[in-house]
C-alpha atoms as a PDB file:
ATOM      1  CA  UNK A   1       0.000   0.000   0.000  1.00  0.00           C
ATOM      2  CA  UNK A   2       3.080   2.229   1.146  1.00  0.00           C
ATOM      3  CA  UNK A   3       4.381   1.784  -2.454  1.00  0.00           C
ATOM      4  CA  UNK A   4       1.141   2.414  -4.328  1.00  0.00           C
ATOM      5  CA  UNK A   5       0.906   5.970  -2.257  1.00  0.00           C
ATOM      6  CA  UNK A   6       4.483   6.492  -3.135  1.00  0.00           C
ATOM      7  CA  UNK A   7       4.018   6.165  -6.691  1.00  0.00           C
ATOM      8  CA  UNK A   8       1.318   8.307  -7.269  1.00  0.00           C
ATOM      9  CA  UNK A   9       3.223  11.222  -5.114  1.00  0.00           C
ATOM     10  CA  UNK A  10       5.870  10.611  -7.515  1.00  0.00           C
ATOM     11  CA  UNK A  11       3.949  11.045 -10.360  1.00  0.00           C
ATOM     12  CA  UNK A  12       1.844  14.021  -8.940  1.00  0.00           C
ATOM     13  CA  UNK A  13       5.189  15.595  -8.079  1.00  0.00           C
ATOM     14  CA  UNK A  14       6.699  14.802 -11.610  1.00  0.00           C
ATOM     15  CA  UNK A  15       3.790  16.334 -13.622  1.00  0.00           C
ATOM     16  CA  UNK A  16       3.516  19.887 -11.147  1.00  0.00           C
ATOM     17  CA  UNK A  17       7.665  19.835 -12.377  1.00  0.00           C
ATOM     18  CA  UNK A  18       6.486  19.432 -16.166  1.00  0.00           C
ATOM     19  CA  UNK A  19       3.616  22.314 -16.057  1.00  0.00           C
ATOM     20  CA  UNK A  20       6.345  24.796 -14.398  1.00  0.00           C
ATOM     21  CA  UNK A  21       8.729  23.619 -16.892  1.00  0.00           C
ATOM     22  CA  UNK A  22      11.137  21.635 -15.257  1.00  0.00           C
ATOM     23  CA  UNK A  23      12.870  19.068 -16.941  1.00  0.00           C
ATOM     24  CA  UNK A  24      11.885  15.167 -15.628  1.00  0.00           C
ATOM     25  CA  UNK A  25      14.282  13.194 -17.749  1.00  0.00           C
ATOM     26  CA  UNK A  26      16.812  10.776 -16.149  1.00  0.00           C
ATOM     27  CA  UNK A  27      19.398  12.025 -19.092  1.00  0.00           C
ATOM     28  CA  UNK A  28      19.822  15.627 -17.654  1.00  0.00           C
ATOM     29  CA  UNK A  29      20.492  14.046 -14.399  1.00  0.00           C
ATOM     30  CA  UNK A  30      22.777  11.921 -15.980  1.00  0.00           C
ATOM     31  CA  UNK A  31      24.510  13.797 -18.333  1.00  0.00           C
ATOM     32  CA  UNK A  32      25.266  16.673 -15.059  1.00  0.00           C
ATOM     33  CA  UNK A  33      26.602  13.991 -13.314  1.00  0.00           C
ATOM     34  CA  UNK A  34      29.382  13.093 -15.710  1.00  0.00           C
ATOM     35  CA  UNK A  35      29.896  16.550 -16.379  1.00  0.00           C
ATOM     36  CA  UNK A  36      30.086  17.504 -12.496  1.00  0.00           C
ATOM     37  CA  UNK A  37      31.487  14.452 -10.742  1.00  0.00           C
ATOM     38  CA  UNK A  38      33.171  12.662 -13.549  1.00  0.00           C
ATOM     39  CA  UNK A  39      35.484  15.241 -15.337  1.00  0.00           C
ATOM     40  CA  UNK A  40      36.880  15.643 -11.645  1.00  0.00           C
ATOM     41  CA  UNK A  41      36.805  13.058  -9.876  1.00  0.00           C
ATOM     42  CA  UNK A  42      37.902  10.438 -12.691  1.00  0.00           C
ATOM     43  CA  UNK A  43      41.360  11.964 -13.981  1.00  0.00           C
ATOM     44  CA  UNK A  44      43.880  10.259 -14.780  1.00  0.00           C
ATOM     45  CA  UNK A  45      46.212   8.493 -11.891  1.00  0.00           C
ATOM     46  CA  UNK A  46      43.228   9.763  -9.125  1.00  0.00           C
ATOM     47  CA  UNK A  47      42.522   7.961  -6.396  1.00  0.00           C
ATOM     48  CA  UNK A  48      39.953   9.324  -3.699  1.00  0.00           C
ATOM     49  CA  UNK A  49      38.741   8.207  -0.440  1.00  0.00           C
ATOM     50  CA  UNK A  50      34.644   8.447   0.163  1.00  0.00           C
ATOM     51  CA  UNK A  51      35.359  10.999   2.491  1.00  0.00           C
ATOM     52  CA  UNK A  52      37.410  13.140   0.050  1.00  0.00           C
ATOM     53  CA  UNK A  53      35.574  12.815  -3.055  1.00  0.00           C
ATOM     54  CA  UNK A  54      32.647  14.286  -1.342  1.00  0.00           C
ATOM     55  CA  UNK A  55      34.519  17.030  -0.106  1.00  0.00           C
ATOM     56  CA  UNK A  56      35.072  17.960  -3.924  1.00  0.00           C
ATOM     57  CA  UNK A  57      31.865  17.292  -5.450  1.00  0.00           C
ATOM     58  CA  UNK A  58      30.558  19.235  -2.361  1.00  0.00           C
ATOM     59  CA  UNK A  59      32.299  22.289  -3.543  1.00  0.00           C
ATOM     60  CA  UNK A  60      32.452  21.517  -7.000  1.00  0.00           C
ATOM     61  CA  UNK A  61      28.692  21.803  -7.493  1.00  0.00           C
ATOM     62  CA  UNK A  62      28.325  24.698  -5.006  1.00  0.00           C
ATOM     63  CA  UNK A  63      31.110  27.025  -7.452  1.00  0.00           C
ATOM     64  CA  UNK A  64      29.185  25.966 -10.952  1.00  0.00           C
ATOM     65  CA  UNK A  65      25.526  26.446  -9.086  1.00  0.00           C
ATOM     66  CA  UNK A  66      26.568  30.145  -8.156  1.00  0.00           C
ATOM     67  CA  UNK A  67      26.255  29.005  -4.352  1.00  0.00           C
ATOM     68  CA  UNK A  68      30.048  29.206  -3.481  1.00  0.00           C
ATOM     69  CA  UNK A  69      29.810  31.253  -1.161  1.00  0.00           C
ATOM     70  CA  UNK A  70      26.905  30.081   0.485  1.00  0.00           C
ATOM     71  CA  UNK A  71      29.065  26.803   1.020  1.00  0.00           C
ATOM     72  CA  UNK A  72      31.614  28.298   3.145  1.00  0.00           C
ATOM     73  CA  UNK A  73      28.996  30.763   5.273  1.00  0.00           C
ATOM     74  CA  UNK A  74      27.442  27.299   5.770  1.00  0.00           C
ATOM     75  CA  UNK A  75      30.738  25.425   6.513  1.00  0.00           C
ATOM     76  CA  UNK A  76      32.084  28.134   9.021  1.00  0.00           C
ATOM     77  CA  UNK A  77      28.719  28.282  10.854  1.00  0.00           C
ATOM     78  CA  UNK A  78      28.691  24.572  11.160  1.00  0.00           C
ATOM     79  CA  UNK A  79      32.064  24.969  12.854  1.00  0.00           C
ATOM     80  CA  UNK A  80      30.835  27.310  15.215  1.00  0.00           C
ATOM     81  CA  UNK A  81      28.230  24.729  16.534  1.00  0.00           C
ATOM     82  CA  UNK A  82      30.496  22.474  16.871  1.00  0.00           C
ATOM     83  CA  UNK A  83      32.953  24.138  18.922  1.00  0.00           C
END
């Protein structure tokens, strides 16, 4: 029953994207993915450790999003809290 709910959510959610003209396709997803994580991450003699690589996709999508900034006010404030 859980599933049947969550499937029509989905699909409510997925055509209130389309009318506001959002893209739904998989491919977009896909193809920014490469393009974000893969040109990176994936050079040649790279090796990366879970912790590291999402350290750099971390700021790697906040610089090409325009949010770069808003990554380190978040970072530092984070910090704070924790001291």
């Amino acid at each position: 029953m859980y599933s049947i709910h969550l499937e029509k959510s989905t699909a409510h959610a997925v055509s209130q994207f389309e009318k506001q003209g959002f893209c739904t396709s998989t491919g977009v997803v896909e193809s920014g993915c490469k393009i974000v994580v893969g040109t990176r991450l994936k050079r040649a003699g790279m090796h990366w450790t879970v912790k590291g690589a999402n350290a750099i996709i971390a700021l790697r999508c906040s610089k090409l999003s325009g949010r770069f900034q808003d990554f380190w006010e978040r970072r530092s404030e984070r910090k704070q809290v924790a001291a």
